[in-house]
N, C-alpha and C. Protein backbone atom coordinates (compact mmCIF):
# COMPACT_ATOMS: atom_id res chain seq x y z
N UNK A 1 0.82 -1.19 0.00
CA UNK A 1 0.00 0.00 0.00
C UNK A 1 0.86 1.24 0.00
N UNK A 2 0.04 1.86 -0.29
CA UNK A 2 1.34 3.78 -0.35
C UNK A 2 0.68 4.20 0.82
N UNK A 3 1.85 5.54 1.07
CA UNK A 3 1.41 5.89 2.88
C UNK A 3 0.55 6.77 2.42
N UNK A 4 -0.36 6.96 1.76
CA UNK A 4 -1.59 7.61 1.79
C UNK A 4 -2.64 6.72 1.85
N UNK A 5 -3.07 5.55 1.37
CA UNK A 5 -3.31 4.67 1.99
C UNK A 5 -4.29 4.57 3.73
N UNK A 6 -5.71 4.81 3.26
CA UNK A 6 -6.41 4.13 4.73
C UNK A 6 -5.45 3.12 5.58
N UNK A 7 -5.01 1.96 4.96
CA UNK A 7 -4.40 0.91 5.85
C UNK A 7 -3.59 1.07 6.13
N UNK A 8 -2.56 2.46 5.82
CA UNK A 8 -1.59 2.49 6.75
C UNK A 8 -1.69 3.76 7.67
N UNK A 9 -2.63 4.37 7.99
CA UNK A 9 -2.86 5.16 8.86
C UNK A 9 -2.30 4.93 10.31
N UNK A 10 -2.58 3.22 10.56
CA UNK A 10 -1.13 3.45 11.93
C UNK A 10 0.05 3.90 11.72
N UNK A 11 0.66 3.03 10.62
CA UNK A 11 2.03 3.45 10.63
C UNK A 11 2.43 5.10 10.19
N UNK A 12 1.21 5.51 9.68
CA UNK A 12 1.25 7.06 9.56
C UNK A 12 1.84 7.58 10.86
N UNK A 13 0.43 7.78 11.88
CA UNK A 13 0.41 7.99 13.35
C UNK A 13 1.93 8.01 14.13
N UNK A 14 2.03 6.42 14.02
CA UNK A 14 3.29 6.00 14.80
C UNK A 14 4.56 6.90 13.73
N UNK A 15 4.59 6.75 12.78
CA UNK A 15 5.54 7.70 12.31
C UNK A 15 5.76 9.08 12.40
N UNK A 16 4.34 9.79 12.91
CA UNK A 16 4.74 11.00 12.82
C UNK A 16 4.94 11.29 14.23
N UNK A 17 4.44 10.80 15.33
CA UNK A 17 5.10 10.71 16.26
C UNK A 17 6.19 10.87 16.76
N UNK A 18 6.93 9.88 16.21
CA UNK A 18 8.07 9.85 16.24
C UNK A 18 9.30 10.93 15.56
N UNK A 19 8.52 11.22 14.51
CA UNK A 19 9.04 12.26 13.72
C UNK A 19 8.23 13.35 12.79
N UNK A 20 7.85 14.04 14.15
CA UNK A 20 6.77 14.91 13.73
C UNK A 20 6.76 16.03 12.56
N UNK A 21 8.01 16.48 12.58
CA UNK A 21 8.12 17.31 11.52
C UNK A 21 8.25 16.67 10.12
N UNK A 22 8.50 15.45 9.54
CA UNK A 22 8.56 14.23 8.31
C UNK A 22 7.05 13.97 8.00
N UNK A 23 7.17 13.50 6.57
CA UNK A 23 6.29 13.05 5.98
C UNK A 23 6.84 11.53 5.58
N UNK A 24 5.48 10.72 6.28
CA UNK A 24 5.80 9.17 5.43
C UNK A 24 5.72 9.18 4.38
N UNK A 25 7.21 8.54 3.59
CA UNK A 25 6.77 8.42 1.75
C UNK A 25 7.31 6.85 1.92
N UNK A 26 7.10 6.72 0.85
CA UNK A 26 7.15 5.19 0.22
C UNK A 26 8.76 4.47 0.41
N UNK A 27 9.54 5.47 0.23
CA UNK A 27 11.07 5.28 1.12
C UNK A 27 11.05 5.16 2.48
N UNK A 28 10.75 5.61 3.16
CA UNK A 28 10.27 5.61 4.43
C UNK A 28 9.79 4.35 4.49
N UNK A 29 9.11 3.65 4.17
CA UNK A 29 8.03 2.44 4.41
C UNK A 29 9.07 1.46 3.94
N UNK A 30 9.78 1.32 2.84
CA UNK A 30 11.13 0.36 2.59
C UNK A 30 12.35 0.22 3.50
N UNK A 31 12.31 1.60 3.94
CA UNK A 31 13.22 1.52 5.56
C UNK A 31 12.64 0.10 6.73
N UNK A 32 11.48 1.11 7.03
CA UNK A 32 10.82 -0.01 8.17
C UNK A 32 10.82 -0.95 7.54
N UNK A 33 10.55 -1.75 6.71
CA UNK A 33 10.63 -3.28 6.25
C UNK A 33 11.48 -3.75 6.42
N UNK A 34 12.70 -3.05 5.93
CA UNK A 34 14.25 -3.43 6.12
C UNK A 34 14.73 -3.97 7.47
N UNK A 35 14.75 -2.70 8.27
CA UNK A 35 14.48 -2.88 9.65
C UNK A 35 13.91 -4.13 10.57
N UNK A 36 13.10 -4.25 9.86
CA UNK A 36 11.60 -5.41 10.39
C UNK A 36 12.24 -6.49 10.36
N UNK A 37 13.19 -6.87 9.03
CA UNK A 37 13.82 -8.22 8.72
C UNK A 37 14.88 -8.46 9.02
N UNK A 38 15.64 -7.16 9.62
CA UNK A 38 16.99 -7.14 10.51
C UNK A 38 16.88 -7.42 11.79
N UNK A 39 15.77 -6.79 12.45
CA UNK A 39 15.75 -6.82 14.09
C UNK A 39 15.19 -8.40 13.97
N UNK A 40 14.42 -8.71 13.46
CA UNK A 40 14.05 -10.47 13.32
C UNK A 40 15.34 -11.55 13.30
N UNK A 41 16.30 -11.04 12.12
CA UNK A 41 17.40 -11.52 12.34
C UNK A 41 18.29 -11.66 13.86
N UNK A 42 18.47 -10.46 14.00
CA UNK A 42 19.14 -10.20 15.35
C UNK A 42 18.03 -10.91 16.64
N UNK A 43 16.79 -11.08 16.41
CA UNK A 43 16.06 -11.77 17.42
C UNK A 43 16.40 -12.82 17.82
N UNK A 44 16.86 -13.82 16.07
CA UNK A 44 16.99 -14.95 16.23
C UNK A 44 18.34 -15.14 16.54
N UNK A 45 19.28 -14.64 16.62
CA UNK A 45 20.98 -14.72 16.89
C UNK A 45 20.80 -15.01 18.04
N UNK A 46 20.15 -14.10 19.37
CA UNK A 46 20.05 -14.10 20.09
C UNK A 46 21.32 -13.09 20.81
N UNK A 47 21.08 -12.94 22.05
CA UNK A 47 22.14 -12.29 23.01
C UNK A 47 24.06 -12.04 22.53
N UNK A 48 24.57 -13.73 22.18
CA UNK A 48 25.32 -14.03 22.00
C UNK A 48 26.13 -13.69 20.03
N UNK A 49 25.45 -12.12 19.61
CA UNK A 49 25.65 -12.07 18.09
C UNK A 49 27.04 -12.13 17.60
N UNK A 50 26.94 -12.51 16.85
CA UNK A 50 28.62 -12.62 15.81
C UNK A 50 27.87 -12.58 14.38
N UNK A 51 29.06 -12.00 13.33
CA UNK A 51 28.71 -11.93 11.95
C UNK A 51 28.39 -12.73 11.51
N UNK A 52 28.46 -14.28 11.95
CA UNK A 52 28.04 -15.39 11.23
C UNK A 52 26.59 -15.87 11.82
N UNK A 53 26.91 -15.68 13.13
CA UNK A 53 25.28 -15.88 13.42
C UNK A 53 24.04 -15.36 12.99
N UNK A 54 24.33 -14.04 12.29
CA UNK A 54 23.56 -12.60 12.19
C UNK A 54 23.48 -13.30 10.38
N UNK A 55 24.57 -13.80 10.16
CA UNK A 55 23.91 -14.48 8.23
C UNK A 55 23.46 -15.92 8.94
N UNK A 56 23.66 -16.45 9.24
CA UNK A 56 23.09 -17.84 9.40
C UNK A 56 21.47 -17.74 9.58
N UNK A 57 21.11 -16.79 10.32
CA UNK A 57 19.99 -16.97 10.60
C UNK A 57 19.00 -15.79 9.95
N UNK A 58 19.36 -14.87 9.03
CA UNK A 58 19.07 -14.12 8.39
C UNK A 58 18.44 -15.49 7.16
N UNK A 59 19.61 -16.04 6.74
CA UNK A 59 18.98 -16.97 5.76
C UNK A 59 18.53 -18.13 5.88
N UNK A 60 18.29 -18.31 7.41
CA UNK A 60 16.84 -19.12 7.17
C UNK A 60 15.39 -18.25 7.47
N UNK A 61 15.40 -17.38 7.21
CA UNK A 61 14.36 -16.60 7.10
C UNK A 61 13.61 -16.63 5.84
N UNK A 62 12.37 -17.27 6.03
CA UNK A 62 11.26 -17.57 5.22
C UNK A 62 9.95 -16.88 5.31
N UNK A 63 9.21 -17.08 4.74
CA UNK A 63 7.74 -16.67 4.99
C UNK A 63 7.92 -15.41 6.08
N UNK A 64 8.73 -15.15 6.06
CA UNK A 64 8.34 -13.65 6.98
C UNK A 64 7.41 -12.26 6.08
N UNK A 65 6.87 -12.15 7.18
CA UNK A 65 5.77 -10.63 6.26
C UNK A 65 6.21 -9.23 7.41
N UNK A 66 6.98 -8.36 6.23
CA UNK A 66 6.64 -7.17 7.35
C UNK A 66 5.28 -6.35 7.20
N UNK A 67 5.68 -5.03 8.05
CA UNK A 67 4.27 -4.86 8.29
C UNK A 67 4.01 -3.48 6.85
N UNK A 68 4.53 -4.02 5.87
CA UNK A 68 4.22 -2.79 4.68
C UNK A 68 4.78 -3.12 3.15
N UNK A 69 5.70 -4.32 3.19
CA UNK A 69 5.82 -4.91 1.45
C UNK A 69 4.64 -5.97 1.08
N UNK A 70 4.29 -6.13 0.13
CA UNK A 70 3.06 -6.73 -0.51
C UNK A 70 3.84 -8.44 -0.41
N UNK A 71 3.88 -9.12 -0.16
CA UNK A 71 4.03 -10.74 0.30
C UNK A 71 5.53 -10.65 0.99
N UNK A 72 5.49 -12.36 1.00
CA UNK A 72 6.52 -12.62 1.98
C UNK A 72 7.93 -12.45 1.67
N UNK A 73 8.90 -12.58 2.74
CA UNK A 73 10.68 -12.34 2.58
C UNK A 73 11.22 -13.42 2.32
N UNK A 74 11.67 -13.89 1.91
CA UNK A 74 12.59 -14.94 1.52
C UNK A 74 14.28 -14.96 1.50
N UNK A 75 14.92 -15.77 2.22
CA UNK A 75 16.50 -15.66 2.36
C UNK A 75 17.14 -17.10 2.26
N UNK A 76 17.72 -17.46 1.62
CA UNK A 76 18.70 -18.43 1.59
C UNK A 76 20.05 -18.41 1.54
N UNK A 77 21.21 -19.39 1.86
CA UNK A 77 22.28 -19.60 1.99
C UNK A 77 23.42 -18.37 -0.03
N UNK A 78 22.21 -18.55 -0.58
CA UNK A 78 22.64 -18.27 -1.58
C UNK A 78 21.70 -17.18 -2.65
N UNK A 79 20.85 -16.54 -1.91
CA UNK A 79 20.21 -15.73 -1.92
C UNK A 79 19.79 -14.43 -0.98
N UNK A 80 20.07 -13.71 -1.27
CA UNK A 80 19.88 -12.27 -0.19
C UNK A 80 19.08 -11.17 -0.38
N UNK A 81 18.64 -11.57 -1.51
CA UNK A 81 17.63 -10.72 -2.19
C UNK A 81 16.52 -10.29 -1.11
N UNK A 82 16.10 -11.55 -0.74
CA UNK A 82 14.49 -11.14 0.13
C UNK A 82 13.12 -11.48 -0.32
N UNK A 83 13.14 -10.12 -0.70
CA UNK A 83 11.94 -9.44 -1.53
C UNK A 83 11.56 -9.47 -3.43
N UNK A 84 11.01 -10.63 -3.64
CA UNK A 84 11.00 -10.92 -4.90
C UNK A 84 9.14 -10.18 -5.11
N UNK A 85 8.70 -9.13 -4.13
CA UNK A 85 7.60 -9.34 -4.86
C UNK A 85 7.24 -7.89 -5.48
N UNK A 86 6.38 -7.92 -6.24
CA UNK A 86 6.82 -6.44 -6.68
C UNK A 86 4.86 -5.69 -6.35
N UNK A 87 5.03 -4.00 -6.21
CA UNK A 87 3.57 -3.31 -5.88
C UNK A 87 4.12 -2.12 -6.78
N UNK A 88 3.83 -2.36 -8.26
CA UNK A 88 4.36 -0.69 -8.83
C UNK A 88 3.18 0.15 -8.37
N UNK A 89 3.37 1.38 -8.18
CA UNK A 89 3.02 2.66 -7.57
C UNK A 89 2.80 3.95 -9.09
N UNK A 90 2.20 4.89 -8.94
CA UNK A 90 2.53 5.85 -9.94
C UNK A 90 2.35 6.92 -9.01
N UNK A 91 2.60 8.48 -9.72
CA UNK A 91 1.72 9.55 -8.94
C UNK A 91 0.73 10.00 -10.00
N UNK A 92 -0.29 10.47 -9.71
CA UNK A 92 -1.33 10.71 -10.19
C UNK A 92 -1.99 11.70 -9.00
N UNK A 93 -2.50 13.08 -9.95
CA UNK A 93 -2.66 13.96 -9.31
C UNK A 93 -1.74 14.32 -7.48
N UNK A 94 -0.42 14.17 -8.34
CA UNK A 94 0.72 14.43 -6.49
C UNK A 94 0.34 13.73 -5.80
N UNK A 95 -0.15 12.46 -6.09
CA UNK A 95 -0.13 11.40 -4.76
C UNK A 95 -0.22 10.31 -5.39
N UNK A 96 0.09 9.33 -4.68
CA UNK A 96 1.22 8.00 -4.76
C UNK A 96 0.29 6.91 -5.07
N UNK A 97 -0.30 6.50 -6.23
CA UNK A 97 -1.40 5.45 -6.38
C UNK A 97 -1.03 3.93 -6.50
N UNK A 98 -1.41 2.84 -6.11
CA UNK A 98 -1.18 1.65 -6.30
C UNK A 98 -1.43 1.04 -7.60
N UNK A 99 -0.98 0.73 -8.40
CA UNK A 99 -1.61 0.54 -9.42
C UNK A 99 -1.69 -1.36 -9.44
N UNK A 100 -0.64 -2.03 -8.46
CA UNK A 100 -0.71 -3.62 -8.44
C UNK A 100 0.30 -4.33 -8.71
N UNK A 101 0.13 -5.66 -8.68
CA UNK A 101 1.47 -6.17 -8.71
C UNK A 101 2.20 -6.59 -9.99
N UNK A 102 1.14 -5.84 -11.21
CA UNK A 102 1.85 -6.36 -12.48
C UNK A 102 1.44 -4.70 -12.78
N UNK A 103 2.12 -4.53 -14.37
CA UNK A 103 2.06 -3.50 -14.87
C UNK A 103 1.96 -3.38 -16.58
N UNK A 104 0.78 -3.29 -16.96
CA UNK A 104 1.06 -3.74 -18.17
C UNK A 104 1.18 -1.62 -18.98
């Protein structure tokens, strides 16, 4: 969804909160995802992190959903990509429209 978007009106909220003088844009929302699939990582390392623990368990990270890319994360031993799924966007009339996950 784009941060204009009804459904993301929390993460609006909680964002401006936090950073009241900012506007959520669609960069913004690829941050937090990022984020989302790092601190998960580091969840699973646990207490005890090292660089290898922090990839080891980054790539068994599957089916994870954060809370703002359109399907799940994906990581393997030989893949780091993630995010294979795609939500093209346009602007139309200065604001950020969804247009879906294909684009013809």
């Amino acid at each position: 969804f784009a941060p204009s978007d009804p459904a993301a009106k929390s993460l609006r909220d909680s964002f401006k909160r936090a950073f009241p003088s900012a506007e959520l844009t669609q960069y913004a929302m690829w941050g937090i995802a990022s984020a989302e699939v790092i601190a998960e990582a580091l969840r699973r390392a646990g207490p005890n992190l090292t660089r290898d623990s922090f990839t080891t368990e980054l790539e068994k990270i599957r089916g994870f959903e954060t809370s703002v890319f359109p399907g799940q994360m994906n990581f393997a031993p030989n893949d780091h990509d993630g995010n294979k799924n795609g939500l093209f966007i346009r602007y139309l009339g200065g604001k950020v429209v969804p247009v879906g996950t294909s684009f013809k």
